[in-house]
PDB file of N, CA and C in Angstrom:
ATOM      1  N   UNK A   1      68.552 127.654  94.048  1.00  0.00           N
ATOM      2  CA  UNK A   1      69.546 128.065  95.017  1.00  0.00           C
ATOM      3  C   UNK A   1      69.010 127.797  96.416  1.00  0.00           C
ATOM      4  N   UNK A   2      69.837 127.251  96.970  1.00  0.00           N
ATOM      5  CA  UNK A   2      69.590 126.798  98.586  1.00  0.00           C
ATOM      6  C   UNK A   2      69.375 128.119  99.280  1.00  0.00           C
ATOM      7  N   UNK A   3      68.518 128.101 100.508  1.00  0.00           N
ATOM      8  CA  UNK A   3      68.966 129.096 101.773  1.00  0.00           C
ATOM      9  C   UNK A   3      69.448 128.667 102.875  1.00  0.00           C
ATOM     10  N   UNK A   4      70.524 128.118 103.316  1.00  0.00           N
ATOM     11  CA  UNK A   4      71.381 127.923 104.269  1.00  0.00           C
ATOM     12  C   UNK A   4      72.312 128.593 104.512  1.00  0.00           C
ATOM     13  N   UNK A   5      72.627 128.718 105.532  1.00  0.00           N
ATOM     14  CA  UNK A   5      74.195 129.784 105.831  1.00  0.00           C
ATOM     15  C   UNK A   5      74.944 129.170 105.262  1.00  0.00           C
ATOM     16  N   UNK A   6      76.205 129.820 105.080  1.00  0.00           N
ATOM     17  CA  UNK A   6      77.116 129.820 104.260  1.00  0.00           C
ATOM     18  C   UNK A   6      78.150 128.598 105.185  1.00  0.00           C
ATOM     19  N   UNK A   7      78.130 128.716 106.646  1.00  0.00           N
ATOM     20  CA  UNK A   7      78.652 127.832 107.469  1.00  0.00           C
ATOM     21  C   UNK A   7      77.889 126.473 107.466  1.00  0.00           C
ATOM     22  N   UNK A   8      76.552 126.418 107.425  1.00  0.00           N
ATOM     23  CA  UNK A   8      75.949 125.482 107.612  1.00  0.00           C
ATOM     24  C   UNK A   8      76.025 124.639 106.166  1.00  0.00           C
ATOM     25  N   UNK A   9      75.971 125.032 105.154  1.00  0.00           N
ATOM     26  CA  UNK A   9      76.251 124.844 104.008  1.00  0.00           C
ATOM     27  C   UNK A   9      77.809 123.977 103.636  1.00  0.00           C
ATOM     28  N   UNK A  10      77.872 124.576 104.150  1.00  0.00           N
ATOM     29  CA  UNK A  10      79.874 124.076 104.401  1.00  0.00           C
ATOM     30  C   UNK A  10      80.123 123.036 104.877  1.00  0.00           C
ATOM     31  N   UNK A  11      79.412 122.478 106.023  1.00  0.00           N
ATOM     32  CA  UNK A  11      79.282 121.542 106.823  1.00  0.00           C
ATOM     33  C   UNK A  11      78.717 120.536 106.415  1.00  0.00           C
ATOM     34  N   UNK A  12      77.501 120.936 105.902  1.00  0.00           N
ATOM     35  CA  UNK A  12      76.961 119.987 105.124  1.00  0.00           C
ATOM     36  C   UNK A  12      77.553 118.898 103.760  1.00  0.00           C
ATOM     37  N   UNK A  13      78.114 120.267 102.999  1.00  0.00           N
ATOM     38  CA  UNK A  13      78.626 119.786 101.549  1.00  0.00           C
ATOM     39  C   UNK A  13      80.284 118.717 102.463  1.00  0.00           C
ATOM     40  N   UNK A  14      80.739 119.034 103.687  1.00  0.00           N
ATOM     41  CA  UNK A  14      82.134 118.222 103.843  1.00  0.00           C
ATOM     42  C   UNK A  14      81.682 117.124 104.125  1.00  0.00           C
ATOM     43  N   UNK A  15      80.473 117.003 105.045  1.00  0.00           N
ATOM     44  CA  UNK A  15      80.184 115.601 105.675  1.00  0.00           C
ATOM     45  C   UNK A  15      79.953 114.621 104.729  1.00  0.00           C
ATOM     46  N   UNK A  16      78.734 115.254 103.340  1.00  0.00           N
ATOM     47  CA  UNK A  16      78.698 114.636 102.612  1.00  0.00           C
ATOM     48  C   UNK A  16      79.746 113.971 101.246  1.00  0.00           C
ATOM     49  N   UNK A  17      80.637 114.869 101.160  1.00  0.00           N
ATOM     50  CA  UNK A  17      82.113 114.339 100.757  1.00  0.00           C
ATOM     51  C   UNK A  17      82.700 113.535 101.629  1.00  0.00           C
ATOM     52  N   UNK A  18      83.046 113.699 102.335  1.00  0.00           N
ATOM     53  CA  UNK A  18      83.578 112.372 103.370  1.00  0.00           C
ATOM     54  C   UNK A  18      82.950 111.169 103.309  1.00  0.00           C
ATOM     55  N   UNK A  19      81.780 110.948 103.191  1.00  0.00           N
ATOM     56  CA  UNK A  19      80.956 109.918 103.274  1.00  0.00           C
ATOM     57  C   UNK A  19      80.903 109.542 101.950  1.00  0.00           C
ATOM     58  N   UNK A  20      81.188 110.392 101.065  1.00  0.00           N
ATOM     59  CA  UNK A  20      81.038 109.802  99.568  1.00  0.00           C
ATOM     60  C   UNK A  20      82.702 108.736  99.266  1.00  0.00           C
ATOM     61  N   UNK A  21      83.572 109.993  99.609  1.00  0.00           N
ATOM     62  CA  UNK A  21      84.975 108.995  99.423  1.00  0.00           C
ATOM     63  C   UNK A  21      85.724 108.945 100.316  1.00  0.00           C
ATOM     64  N   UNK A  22      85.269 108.316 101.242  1.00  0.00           N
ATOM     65  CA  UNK A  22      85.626 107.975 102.735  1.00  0.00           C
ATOM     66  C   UNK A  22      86.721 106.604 102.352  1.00  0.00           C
ATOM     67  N   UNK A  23      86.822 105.640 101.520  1.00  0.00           N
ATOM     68  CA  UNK A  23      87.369 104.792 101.175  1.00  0.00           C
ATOM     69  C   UNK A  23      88.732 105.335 100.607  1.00  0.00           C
ATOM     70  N   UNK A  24      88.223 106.356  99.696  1.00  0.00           N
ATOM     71  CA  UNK A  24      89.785 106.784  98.932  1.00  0.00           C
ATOM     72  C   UNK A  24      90.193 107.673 100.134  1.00  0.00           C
ATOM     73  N   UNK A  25      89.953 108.541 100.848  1.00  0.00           N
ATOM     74  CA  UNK A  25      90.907 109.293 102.138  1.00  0.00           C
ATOM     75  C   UNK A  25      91.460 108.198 102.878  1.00  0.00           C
ATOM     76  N   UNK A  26      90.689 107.326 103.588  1.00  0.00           N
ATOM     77  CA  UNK A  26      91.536 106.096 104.012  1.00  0.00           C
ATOM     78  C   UNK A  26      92.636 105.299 103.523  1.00  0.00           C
ATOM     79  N   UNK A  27      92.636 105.342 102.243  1.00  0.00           N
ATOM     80  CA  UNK A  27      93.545 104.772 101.580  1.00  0.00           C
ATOM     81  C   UNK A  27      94.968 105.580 101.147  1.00  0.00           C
ATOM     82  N   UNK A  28      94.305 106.655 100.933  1.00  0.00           N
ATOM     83  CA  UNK A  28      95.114 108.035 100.931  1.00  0.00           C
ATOM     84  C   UNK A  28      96.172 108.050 102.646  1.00  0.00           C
ATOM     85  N   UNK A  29      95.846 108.175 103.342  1.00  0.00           N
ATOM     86  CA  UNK A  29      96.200 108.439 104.538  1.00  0.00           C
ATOM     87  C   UNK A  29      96.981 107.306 104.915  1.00  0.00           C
ATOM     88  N   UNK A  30      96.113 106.230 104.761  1.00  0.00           N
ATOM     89  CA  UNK A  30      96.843 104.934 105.323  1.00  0.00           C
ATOM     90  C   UNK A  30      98.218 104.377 104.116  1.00  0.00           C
ATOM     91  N   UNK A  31      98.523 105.169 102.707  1.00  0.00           N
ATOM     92  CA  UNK A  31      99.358 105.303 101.762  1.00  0.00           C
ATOM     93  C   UNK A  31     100.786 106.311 102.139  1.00  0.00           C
ATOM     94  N   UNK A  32     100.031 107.358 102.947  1.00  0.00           N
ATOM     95  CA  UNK A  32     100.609 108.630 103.184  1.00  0.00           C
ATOM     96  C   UNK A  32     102.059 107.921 104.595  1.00  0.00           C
ATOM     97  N   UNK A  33     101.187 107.080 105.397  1.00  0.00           N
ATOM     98  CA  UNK A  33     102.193 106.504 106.433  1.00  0.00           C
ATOM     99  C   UNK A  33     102.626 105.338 106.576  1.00  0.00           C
ATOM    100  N   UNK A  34     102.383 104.731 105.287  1.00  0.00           N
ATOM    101  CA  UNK A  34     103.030 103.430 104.863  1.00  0.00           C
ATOM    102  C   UNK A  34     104.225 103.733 104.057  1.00  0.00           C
ATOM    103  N   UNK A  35     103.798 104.809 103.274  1.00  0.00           N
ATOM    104  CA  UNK A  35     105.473 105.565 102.274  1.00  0.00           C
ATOM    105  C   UNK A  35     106.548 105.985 103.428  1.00  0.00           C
ATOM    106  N   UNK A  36     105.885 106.561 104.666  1.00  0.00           N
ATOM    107  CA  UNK A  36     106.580 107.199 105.676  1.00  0.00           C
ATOM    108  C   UNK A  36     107.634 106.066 106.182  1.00  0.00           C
ATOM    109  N   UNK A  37     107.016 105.270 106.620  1.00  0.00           N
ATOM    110  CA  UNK A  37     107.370 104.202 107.287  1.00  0.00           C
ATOM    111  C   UNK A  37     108.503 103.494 106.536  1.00  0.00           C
ATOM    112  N   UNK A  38     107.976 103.303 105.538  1.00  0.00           N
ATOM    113  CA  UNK A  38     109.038 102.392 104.708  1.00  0.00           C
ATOM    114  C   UNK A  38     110.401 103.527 104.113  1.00  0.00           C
ATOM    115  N   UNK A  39     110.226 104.386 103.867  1.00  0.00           N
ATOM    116  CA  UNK A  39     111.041 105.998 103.858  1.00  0.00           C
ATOM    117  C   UNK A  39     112.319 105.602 105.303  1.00  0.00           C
ATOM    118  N   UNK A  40     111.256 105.580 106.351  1.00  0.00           N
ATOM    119  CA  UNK A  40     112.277 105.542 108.145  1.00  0.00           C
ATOM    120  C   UNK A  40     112.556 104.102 108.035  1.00  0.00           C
ATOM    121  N   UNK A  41     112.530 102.889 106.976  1.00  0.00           N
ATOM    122  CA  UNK A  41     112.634 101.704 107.978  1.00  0.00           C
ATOM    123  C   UNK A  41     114.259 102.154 106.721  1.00  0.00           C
ATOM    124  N   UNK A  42     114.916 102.909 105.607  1.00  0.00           N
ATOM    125  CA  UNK A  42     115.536 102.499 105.029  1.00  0.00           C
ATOM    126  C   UNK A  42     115.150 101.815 103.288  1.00  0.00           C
ATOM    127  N   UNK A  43     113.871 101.545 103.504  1.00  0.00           N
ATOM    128  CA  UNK A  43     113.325 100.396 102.126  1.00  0.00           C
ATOM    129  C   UNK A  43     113.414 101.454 100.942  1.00  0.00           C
ATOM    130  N   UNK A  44     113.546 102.584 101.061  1.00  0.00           N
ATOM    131  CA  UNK A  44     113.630 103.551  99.356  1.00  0.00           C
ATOM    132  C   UNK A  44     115.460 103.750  99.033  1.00  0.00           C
ATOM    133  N   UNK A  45     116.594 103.543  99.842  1.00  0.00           N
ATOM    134  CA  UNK A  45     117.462 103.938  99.863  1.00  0.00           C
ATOM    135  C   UNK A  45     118.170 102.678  99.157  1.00  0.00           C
ATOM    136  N   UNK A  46     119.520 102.563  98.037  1.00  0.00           N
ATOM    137  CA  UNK A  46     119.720 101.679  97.302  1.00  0.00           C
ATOM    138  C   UNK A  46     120.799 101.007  98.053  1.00  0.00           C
ATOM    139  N   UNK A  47     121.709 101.323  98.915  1.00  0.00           N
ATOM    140  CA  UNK A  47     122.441 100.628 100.019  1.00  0.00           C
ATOM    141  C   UNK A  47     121.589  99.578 101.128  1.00  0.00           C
ATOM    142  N   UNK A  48     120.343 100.224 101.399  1.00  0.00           N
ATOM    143  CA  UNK A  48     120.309  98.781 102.203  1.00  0.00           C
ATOM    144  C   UNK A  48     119.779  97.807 101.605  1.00  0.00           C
ATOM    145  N   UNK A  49     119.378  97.823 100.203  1.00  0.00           N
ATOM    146  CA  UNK A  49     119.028  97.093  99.498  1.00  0.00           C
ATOM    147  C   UNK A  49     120.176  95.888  99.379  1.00  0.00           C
ATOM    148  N   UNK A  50     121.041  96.873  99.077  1.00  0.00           N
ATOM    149  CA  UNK A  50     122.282  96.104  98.268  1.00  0.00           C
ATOM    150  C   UNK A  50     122.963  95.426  99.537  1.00  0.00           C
ATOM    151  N   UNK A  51     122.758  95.923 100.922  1.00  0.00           N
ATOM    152  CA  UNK A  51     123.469  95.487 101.965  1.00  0.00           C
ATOM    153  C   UNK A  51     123.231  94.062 102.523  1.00  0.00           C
ATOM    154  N   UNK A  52     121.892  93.968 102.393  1.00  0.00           N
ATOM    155  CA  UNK A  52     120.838  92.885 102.142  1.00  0.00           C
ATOM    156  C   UNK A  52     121.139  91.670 102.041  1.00  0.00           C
ATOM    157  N   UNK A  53     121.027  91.832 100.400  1.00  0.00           N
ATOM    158  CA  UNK A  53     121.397  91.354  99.068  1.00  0.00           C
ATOM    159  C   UNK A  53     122.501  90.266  99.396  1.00  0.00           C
ATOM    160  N   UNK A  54     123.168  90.837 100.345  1.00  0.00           N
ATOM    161  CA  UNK A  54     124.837  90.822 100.266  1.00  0.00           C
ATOM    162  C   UNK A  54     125.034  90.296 101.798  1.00  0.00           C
ATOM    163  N   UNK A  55     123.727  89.676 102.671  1.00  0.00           N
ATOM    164  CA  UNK A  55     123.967  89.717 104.171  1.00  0.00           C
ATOM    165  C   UNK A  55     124.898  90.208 104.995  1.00  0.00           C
ATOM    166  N   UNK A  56     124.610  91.489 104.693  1.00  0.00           N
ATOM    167  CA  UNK A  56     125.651  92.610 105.368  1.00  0.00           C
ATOM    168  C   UNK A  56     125.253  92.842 106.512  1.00  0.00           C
ATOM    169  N   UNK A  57     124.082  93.529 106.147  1.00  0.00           N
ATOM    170  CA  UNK A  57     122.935  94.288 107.224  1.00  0.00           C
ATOM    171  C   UNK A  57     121.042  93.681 106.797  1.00  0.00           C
ATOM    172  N   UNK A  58     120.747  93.196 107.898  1.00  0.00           N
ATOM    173  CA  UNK A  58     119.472  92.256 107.888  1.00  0.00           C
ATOM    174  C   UNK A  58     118.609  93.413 108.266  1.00  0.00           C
ATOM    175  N   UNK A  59     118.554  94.698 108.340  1.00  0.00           N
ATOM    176  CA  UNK A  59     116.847  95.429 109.023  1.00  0.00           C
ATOM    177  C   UNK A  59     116.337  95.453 108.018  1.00  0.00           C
ATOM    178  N   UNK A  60     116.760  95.888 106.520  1.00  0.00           N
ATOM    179  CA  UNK A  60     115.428  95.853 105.680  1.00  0.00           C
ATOM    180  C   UNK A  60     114.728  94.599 105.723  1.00  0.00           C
ATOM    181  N   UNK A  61     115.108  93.075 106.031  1.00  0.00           N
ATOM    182  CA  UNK A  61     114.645  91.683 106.062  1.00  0.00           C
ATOM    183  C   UNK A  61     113.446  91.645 107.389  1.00  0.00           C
ATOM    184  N   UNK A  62     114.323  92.100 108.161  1.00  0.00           N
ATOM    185  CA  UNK A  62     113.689  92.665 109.721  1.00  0.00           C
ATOM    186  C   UNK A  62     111.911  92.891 109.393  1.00  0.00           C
ATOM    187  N   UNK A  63     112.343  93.973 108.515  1.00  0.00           N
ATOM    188  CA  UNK A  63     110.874  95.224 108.803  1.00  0.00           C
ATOM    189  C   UNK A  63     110.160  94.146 107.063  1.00  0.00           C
ATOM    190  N   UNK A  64     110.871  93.052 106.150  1.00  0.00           N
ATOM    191  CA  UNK A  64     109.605  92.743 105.341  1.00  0.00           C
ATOM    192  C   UNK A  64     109.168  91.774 106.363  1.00  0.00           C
ATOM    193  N   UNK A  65     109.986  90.912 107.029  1.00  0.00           N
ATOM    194  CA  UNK A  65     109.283  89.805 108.000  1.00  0.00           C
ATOM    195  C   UNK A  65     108.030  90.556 108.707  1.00  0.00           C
ATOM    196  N   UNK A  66     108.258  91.604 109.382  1.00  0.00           N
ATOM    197  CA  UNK A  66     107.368  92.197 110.150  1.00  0.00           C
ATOM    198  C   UNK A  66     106.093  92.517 109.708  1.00  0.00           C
ATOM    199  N   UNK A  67     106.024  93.215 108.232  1.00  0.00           N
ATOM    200  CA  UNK A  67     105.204  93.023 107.624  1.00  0.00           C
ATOM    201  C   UNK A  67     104.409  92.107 107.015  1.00  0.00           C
ATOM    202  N   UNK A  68     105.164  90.676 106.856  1.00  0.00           N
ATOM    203  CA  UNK A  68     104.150  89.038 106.133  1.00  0.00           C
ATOM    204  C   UNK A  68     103.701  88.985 107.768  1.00  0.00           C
ATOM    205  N   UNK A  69     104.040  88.985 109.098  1.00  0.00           N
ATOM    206  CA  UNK A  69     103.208  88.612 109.936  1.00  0.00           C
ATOM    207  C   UNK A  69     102.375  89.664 110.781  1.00  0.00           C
ATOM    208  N   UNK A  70     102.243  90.586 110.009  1.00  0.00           N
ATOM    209  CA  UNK A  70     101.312  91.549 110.495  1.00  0.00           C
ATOM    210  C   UNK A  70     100.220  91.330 109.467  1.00  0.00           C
ATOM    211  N   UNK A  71     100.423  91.434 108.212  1.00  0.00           N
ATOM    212  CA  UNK A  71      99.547  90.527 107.045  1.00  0.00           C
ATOM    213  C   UNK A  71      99.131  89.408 107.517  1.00  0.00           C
ATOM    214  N   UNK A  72      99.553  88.682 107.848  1.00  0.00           N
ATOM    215  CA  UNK A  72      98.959  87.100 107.826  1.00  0.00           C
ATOM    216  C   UNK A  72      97.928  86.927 109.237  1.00  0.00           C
ATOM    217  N   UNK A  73      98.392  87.780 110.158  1.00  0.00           N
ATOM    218  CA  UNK A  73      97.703  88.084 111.330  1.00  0.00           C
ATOM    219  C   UNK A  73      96.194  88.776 111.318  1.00  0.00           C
ATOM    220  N   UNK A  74      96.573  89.582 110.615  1.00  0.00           N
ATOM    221  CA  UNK A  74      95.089  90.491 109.796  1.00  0.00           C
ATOM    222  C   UNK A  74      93.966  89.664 108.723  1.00  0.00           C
ATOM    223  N   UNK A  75      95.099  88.709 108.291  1.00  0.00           N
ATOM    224  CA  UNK A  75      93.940  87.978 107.193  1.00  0.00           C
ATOM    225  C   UNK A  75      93.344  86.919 108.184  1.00  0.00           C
ATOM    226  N   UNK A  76      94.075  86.693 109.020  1.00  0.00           N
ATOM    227  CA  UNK A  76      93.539  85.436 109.912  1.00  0.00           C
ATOM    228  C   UNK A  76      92.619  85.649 110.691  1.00  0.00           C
ATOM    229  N   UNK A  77      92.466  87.047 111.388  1.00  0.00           N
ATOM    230  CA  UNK A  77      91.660  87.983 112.298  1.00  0.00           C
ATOM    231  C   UNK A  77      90.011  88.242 111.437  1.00  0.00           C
ATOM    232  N   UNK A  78      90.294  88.622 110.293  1.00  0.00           N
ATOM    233  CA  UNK A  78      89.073  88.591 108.777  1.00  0.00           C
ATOM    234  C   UNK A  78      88.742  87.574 108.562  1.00  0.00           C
ATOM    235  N   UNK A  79      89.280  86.001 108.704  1.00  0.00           N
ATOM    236  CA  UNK A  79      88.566  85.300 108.362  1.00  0.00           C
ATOM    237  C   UNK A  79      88.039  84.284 109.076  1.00  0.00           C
ATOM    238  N   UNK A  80      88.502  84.523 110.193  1.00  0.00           N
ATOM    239  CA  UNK A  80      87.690  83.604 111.723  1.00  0.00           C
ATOM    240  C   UNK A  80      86.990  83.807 112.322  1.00  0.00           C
ATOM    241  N   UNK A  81      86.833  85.747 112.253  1.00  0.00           N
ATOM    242  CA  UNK A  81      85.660  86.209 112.911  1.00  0.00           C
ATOM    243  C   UNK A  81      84.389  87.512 111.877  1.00  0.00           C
ATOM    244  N   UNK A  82      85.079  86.537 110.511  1.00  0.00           N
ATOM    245  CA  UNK A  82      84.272  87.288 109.455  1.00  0.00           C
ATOM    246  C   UNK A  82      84.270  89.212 109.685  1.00  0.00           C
ATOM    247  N   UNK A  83      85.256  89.693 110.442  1.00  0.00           N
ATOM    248  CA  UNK A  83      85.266  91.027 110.051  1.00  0.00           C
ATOM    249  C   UNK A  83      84.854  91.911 109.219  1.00  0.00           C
ATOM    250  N   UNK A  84      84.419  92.527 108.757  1.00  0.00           N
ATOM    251  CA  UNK A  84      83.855  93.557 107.782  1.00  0.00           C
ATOM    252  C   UNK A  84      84.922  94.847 107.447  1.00  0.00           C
ATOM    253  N   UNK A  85      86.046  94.844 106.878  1.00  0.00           N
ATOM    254  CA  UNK A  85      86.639  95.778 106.562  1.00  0.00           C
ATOM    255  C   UNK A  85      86.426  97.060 106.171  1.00  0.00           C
ATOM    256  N   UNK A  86      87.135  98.593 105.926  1.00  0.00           N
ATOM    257  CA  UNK A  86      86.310  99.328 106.421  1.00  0.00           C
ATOM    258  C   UNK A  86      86.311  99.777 105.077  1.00  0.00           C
ATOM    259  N   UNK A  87      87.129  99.188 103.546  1.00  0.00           N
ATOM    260  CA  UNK A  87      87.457  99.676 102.448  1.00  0.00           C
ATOM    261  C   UNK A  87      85.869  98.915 101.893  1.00  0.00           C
ATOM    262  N   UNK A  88      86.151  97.991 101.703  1.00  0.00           N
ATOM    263  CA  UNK A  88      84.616  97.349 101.220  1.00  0.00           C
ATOM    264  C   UNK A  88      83.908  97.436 101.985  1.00  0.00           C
ATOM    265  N   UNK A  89      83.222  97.825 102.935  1.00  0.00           N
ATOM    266  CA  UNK A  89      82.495  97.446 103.246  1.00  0.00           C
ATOM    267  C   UNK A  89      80.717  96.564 103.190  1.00  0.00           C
ATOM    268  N   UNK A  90      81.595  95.396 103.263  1.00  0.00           N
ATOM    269  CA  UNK A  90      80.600  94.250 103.091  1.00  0.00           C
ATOM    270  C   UNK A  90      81.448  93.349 103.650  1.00  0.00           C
ATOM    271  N   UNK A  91      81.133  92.052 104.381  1.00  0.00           N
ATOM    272  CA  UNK A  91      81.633  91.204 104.519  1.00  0.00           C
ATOM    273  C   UNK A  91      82.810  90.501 103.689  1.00  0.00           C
ATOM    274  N   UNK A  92      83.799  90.305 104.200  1.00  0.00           N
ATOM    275  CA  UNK A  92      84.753  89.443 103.552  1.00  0.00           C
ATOM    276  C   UNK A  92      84.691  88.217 103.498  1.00  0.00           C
ATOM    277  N   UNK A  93      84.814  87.120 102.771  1.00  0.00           N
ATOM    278  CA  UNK A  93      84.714  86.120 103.032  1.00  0.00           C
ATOM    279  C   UNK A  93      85.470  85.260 102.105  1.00  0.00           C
ATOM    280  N   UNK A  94      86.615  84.787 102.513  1.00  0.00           N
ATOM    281  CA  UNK A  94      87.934  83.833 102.302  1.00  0.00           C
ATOM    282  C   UNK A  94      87.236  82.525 101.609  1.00  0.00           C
ATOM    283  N   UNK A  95      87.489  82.053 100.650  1.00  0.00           N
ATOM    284  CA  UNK A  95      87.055  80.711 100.318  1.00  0.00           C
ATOM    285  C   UNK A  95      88.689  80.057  98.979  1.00  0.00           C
ATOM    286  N   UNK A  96      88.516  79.034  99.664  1.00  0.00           N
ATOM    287  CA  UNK A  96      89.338  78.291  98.771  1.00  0.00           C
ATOM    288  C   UNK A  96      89.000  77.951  97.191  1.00  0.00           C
ATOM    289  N   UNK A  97      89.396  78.177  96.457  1.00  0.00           N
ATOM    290  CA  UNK A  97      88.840  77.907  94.725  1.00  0.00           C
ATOM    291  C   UNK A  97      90.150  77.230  94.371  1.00  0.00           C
ATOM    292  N   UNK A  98      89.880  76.185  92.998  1.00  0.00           N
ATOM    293  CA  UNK A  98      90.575  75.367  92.547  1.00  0.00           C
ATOM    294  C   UNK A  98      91.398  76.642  91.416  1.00  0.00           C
ATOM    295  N   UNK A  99      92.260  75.851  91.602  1.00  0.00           N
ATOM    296  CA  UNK A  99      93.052  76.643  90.643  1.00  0.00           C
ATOM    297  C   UNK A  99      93.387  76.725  89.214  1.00  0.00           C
ATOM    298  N   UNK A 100      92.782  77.070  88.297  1.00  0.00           N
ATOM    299  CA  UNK A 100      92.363  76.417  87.106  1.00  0.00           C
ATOM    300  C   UNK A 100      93.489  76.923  85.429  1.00  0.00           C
ATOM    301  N   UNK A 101      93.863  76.115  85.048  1.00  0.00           N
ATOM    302  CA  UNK A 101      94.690  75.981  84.264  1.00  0.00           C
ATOM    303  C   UNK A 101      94.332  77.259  83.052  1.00  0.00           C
ATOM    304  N   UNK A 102      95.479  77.985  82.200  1.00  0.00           N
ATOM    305  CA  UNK A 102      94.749  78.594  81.169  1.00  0.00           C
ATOM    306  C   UNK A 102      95.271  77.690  79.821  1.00  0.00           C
TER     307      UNK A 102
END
């Protein structure tokens, strides 16, 4: 049995949880306001789907465009200046491979 305060103890055992699954809270969180988001852009609701569908109403098209060039912007940013992401952390590194038949 340890002798540390009960506060100091506390502090200790969170920091070291955080640091253990610091990857899954990030992912957690950054899950938590991506559901949000897509919730406010309309994307869970079956009308603007269908509105779409049907070039009625273009914002759900709006907000996926927005998303392939916020993606493609991010992968491009990772692989020109070799970024280190904060989920793996280790270097990323983009390479072209042949594409091989099964």
């Amino acid at each position: 049995m340890h002798k540390l305060p009960w506060l100091q103890s506390f502090k200790l055992s969170s920091i070291a949880f955080t640091h253990a699954y610091r990857t899954n809270i990030l992912a957690t969180i950054m899950g938590i306001i991506f559901g949000f988001l897509m919730s406010r852009a309309g994307a869970t609701t079956y009308d603007y789907h269908a509105e779409m569908f049907l070039f009625i109403d273009m914002q759900l098209m709006k907000v996926i465009g927005t998303a392939v060039v916020v993606a493609i912007i991010g992968v491009t940013l990772l692989k020109n200046f070799t970024l280190m992401p904060s989920a793996l952390g280790v270097k990323w590194i983009l390479s072209k491979s042949p594409i091989k038949k099964v």
